[in-house]
PDB file of N, CA and C in Angstrom:
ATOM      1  N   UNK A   1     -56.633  20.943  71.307  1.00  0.00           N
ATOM      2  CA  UNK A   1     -55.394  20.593  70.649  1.00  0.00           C
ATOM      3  C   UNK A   1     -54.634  19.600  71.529  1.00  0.00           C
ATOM      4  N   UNK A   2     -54.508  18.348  71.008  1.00  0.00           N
ATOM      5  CA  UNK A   2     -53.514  17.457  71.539  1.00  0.00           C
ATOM      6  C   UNK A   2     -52.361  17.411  71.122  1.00  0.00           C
ATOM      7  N   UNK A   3     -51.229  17.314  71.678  1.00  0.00           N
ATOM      8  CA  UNK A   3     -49.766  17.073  71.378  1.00  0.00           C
ATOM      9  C   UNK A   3     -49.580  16.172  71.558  1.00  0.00           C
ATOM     10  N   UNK A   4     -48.444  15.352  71.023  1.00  0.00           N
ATOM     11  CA  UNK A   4     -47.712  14.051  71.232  1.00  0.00           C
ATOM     12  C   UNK A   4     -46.638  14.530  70.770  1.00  0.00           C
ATOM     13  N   UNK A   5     -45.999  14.176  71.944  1.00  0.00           N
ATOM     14  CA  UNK A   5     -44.669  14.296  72.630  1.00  0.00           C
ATOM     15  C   UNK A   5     -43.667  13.111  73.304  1.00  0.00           C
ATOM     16  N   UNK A   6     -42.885  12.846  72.566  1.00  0.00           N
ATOM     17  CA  UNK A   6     -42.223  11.650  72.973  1.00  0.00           C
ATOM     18  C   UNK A   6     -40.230  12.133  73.056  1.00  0.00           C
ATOM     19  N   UNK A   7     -39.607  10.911  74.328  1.00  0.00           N
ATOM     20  CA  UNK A   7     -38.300  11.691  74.517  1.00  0.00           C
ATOM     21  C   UNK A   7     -37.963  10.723  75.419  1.00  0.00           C
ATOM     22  N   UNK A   8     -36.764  10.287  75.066  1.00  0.00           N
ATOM     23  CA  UNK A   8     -36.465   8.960  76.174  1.00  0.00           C
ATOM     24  C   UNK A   8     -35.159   9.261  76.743  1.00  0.00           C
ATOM     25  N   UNK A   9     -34.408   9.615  77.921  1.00  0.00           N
ATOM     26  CA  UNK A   9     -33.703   9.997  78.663  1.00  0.00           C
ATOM     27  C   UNK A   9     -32.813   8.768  78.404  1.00  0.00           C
ATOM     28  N   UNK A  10     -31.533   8.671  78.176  1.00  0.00           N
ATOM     29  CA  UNK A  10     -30.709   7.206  78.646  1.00  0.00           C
ATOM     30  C   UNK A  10     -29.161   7.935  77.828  1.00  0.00           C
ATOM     31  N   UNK A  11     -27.887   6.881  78.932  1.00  0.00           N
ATOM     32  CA  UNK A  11     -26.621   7.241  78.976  1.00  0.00           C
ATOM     33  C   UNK A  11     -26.081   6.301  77.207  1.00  0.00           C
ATOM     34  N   UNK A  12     -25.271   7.102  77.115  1.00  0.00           N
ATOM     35  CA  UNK A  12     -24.222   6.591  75.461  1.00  0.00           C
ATOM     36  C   UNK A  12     -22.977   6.585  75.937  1.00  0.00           C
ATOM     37  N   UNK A  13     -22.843   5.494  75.510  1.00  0.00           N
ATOM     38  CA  UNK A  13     -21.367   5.483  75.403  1.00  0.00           C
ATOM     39  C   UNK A  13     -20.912   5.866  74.205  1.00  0.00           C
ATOM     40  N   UNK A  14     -19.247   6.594  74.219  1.00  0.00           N
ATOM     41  CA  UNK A  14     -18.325   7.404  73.401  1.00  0.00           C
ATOM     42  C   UNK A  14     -17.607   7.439  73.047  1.00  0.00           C
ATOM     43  N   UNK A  15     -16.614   8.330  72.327  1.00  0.00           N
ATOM     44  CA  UNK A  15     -15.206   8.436  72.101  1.00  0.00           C
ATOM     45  C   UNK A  15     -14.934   9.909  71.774  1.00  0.00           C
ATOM     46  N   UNK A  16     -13.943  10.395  72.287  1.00  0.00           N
ATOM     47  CA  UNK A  16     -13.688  11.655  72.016  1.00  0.00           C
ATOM     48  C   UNK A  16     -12.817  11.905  70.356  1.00  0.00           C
ATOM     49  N   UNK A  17     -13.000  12.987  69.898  1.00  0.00           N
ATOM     50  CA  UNK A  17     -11.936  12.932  69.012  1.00  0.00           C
ATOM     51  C   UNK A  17     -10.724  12.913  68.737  1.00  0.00           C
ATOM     52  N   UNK A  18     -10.163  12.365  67.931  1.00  0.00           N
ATOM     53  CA  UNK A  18      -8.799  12.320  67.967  1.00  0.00           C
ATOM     54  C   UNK A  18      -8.024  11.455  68.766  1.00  0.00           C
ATOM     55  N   UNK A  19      -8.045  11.536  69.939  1.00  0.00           N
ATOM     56  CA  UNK A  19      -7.324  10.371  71.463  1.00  0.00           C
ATOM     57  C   UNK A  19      -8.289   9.496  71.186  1.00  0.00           C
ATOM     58  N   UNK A  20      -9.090   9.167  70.859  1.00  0.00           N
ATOM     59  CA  UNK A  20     -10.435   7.872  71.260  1.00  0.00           C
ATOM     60  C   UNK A  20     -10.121   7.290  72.510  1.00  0.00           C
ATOM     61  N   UNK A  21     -10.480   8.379  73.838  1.00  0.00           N
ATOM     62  CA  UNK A  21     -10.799   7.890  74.921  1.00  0.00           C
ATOM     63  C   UNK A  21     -11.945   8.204  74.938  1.00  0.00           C
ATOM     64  N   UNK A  22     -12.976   7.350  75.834  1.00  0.00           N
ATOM     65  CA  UNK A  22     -14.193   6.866  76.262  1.00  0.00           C
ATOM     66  C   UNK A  22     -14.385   7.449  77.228  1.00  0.00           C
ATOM     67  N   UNK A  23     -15.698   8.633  77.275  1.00  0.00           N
ATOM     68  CA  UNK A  23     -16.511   8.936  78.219  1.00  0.00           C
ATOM     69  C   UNK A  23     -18.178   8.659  77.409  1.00  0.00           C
ATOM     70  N   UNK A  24     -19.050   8.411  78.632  1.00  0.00           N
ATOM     71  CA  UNK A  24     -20.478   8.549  78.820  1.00  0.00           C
ATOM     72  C   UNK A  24     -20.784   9.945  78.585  1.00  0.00           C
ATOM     73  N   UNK A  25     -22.612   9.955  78.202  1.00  0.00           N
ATOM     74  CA  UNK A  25     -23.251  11.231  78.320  1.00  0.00           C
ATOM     75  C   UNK A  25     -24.695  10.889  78.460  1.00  0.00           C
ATOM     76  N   UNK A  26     -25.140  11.611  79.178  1.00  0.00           N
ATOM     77  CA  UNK A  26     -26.580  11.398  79.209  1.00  0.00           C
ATOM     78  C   UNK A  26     -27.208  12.401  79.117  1.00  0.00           C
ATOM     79  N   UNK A  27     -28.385  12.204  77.857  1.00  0.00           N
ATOM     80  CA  UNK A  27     -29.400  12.883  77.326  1.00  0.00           C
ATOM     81  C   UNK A  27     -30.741  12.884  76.884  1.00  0.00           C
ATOM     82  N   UNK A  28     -31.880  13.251  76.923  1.00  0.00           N
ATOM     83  CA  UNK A  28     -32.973  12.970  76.187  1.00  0.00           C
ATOM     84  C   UNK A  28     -32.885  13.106  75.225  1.00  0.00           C
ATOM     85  N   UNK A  29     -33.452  12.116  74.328  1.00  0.00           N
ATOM     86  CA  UNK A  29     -33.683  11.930  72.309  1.00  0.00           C
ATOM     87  C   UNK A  29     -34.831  12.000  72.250  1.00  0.00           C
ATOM     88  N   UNK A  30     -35.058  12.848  70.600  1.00  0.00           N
ATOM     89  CA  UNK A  30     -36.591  12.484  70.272  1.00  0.00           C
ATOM     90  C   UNK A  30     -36.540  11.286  69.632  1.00  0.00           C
ATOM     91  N   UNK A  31     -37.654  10.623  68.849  1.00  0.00           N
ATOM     92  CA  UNK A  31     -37.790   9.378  68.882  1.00  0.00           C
ATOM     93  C   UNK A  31     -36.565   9.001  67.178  1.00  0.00           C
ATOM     94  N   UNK A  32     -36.058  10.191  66.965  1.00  0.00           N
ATOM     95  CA  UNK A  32     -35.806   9.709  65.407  1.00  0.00           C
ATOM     96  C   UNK A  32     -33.725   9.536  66.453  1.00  0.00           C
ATOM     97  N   UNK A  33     -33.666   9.652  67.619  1.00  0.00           N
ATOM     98  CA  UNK A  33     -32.724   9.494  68.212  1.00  0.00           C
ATOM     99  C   UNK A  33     -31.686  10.391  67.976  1.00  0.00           C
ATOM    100  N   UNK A  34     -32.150  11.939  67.895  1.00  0.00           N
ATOM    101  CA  UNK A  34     -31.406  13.189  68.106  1.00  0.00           C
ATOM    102  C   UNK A  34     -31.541  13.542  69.237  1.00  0.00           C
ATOM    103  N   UNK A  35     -30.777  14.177  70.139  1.00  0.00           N
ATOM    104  CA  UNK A  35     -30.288  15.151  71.451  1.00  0.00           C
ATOM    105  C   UNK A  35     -31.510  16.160  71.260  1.00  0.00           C
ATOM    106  N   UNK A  36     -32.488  16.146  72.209  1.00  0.00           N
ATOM    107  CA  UNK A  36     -33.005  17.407  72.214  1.00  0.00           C
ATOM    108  C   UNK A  36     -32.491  18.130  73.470  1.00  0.00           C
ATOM    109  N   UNK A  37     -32.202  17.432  74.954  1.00  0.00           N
ATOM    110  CA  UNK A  37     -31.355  17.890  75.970  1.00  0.00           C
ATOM    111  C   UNK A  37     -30.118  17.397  76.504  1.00  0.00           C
ATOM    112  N   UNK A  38     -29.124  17.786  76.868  1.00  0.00           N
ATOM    113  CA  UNK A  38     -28.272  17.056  77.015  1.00  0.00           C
ATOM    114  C   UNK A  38     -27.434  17.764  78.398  1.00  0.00           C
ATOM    115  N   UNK A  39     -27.855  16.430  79.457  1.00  0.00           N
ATOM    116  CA  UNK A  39     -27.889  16.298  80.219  1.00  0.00           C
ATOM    117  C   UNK A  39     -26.360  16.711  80.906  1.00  0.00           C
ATOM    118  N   UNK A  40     -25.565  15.497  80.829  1.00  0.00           N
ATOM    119  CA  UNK A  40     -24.654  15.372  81.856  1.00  0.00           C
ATOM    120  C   UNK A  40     -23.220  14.556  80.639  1.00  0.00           C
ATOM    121  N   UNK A  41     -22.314  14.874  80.873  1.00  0.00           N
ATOM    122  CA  UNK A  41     -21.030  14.299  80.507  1.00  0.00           C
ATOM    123  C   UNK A  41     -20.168  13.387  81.463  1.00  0.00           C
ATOM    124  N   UNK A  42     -19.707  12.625  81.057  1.00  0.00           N
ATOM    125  CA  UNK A  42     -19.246  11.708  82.331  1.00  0.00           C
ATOM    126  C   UNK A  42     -17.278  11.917  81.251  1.00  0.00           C
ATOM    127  N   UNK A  43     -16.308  12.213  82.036  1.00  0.00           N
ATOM    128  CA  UNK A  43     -15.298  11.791  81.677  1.00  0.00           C
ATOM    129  C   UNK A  43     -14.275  11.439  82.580  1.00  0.00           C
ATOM    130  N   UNK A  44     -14.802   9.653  82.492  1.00  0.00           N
ATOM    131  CA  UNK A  44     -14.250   8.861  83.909  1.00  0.00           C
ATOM    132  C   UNK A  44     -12.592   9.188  83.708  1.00  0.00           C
ATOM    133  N   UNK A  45     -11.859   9.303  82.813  1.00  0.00           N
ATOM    134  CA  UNK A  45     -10.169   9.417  83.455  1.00  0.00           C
ATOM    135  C   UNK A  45      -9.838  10.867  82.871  1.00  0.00           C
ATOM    136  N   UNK A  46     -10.830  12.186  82.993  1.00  0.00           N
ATOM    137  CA  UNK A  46     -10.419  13.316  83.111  1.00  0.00           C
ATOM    138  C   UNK A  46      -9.456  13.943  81.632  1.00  0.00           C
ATOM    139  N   UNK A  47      -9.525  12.951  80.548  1.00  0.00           N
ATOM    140  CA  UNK A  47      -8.990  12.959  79.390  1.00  0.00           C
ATOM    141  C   UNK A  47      -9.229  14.774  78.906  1.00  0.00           C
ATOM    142  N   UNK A  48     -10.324  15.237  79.213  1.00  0.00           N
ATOM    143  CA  UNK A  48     -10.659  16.581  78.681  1.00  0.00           C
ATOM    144  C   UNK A  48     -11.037  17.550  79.275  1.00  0.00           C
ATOM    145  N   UNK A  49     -11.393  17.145  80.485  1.00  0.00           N
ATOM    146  CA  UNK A  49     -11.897  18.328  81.457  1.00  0.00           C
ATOM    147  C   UNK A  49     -11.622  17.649  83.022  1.00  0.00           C
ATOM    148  N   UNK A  50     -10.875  18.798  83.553  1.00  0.00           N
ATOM    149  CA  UNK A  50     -11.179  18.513  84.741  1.00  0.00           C
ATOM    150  C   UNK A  50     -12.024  19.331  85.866  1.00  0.00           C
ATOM    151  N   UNK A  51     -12.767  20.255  85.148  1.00  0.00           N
ATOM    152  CA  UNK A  51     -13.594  20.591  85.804  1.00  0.00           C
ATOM    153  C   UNK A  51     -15.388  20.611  85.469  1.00  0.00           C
ATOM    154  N   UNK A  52     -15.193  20.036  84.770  1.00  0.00           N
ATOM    155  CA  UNK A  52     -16.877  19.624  84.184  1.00  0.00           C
ATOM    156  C   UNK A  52     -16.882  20.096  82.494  1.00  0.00           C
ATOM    157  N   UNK A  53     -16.268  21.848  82.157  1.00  0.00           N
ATOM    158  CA  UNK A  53     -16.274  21.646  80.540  1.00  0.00           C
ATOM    159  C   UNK A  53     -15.516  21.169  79.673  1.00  0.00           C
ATOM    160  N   UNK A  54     -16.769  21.120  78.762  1.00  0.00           N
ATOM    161  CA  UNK A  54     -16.325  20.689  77.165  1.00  0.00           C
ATOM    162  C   UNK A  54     -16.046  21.381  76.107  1.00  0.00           C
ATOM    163  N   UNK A  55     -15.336  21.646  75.680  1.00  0.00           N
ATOM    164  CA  UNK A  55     -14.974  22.191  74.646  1.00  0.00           C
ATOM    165  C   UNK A  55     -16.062  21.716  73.262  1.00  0.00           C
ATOM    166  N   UNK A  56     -16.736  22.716  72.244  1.00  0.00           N
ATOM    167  CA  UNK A  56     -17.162  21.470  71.118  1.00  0.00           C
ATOM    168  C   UNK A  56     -16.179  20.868  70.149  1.00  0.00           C
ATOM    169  N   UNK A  57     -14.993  21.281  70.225  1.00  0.00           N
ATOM    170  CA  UNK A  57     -13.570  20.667  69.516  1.00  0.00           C
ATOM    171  C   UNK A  57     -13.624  19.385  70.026  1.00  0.00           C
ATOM    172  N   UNK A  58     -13.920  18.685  71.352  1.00  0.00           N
ATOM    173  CA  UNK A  58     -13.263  17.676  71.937  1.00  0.00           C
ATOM    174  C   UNK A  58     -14.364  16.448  71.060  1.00  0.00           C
ATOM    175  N   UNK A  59     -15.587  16.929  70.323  1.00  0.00           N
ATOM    176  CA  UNK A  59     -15.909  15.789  70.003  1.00  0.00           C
ATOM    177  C   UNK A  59     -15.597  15.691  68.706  1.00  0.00           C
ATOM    178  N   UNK A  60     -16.222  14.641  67.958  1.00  0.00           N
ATOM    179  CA  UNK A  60     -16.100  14.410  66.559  1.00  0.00           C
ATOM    180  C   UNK A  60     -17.219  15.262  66.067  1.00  0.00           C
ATOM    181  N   UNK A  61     -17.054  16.325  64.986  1.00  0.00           N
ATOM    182  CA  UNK A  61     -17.848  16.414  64.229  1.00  0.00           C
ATOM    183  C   UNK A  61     -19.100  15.948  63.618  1.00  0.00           C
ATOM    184  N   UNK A  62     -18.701  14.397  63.337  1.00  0.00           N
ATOM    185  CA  UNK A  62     -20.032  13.824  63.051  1.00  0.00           C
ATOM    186  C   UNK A  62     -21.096  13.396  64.365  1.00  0.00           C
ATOM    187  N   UNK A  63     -20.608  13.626  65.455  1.00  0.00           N
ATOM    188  CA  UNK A  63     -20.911  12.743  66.794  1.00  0.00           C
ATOM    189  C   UNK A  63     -22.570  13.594  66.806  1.00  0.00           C
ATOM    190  N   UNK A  64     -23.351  13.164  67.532  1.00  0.00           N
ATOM    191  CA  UNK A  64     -25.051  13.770  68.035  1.00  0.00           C
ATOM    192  C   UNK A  64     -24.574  14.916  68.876  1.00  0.00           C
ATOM    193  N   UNK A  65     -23.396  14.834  69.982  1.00  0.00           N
ATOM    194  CA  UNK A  65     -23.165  16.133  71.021  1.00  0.00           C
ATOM    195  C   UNK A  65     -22.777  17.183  70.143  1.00  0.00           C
ATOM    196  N   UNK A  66     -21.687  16.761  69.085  1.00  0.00           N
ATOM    197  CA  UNK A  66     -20.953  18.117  68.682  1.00  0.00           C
ATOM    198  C   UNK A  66     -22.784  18.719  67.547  1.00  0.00           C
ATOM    199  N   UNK A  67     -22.748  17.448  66.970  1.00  0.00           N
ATOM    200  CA  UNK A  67     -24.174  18.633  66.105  1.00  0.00           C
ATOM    201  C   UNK A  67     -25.564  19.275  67.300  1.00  0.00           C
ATOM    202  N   UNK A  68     -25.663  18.730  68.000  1.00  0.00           N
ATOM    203  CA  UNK A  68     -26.709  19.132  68.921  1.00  0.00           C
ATOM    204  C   UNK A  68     -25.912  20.657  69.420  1.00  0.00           C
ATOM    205  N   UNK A  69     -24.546  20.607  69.838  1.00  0.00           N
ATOM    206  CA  UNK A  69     -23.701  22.015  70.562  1.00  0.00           C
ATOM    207  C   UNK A  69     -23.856  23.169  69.294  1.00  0.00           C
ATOM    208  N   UNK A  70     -23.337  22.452  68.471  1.00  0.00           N
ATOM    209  CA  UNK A  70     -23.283  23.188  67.261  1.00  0.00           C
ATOM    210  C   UNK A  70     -25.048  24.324  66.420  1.00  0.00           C
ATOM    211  N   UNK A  71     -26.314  23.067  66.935  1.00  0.00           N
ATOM    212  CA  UNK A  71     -27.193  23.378  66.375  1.00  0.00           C
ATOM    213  C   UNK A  71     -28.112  25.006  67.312  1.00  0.00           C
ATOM    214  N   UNK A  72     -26.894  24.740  68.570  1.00  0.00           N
ATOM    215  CA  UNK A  72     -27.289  25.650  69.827  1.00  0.00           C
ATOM    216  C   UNK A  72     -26.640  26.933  69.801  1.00  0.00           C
ATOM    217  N   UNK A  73     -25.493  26.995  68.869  1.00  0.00           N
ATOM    218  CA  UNK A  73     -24.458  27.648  68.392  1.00  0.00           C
ATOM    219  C   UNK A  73     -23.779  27.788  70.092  1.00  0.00           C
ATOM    220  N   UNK A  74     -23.304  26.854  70.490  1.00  0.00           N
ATOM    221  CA  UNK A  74     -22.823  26.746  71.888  1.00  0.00           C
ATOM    222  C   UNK A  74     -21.255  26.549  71.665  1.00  0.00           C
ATOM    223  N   UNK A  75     -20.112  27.048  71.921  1.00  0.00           N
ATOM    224  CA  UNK A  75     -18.906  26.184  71.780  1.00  0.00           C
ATOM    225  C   UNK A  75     -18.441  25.792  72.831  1.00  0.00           C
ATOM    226  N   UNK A  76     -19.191  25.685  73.930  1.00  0.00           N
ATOM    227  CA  UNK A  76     -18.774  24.384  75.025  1.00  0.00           C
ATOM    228  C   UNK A  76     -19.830  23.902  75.939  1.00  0.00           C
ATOM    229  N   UNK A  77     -20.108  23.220  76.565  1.00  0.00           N
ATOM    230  CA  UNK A  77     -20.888  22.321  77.403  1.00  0.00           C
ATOM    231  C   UNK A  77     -20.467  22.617  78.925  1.00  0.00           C
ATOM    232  N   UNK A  78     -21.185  22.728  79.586  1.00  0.00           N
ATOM    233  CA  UNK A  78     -20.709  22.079  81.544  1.00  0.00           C
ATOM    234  C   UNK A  78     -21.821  22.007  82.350  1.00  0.00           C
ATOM    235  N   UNK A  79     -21.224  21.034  82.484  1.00  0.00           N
ATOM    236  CA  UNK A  79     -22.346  19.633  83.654  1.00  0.00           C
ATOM    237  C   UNK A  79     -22.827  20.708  84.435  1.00  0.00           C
ATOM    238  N   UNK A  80     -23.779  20.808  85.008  1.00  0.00           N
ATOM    239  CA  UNK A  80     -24.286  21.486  86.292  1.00  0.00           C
ATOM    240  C   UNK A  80     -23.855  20.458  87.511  1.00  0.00           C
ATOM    241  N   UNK A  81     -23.297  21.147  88.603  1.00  0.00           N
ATOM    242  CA  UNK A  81     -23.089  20.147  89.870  1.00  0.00           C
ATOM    243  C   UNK A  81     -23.776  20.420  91.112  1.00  0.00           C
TER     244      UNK A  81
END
């Protein structure tokens, strides 16, 4: 049995909901460009967290993080440091 397995690691740029301030995130996608891991959150001016979590409120609904959090039944995120 062979598998094929494909997943490309790389950073997105963002907007949070509501404020539309701009943080990064970095995650692996499968190839149809859904979140299968999700890596790391970047929120360069501290708009939502100042200690690494995320709330899943802070994104947009329609966004890949909030449905990927959502599909995990997760209601928040934090970076490992």
């Amino acid at each position: 049995m062979i598998a094929n397995c494909f997943s490309e690691i790389k950073k997105v740029d963002a907007f949070f909901a509501n404020i539309g301030g701009r943080f990064s995130y970095e995650a692996s996608f499968d190839k149809e460009g859904n979140i299968i891991n999700l890596i790391r959150i970047y929120d360069f001016k501290n708009l939502k967290s100042s200690n690494g979590c995320f709330d899943i409120n802070f994104f947009d609904q329609n966004s890949k993080i909030y449905k990927f959090l959502k599909s995990k039944n997760l209601k928040n995120f934090c970076n490992d440091d």
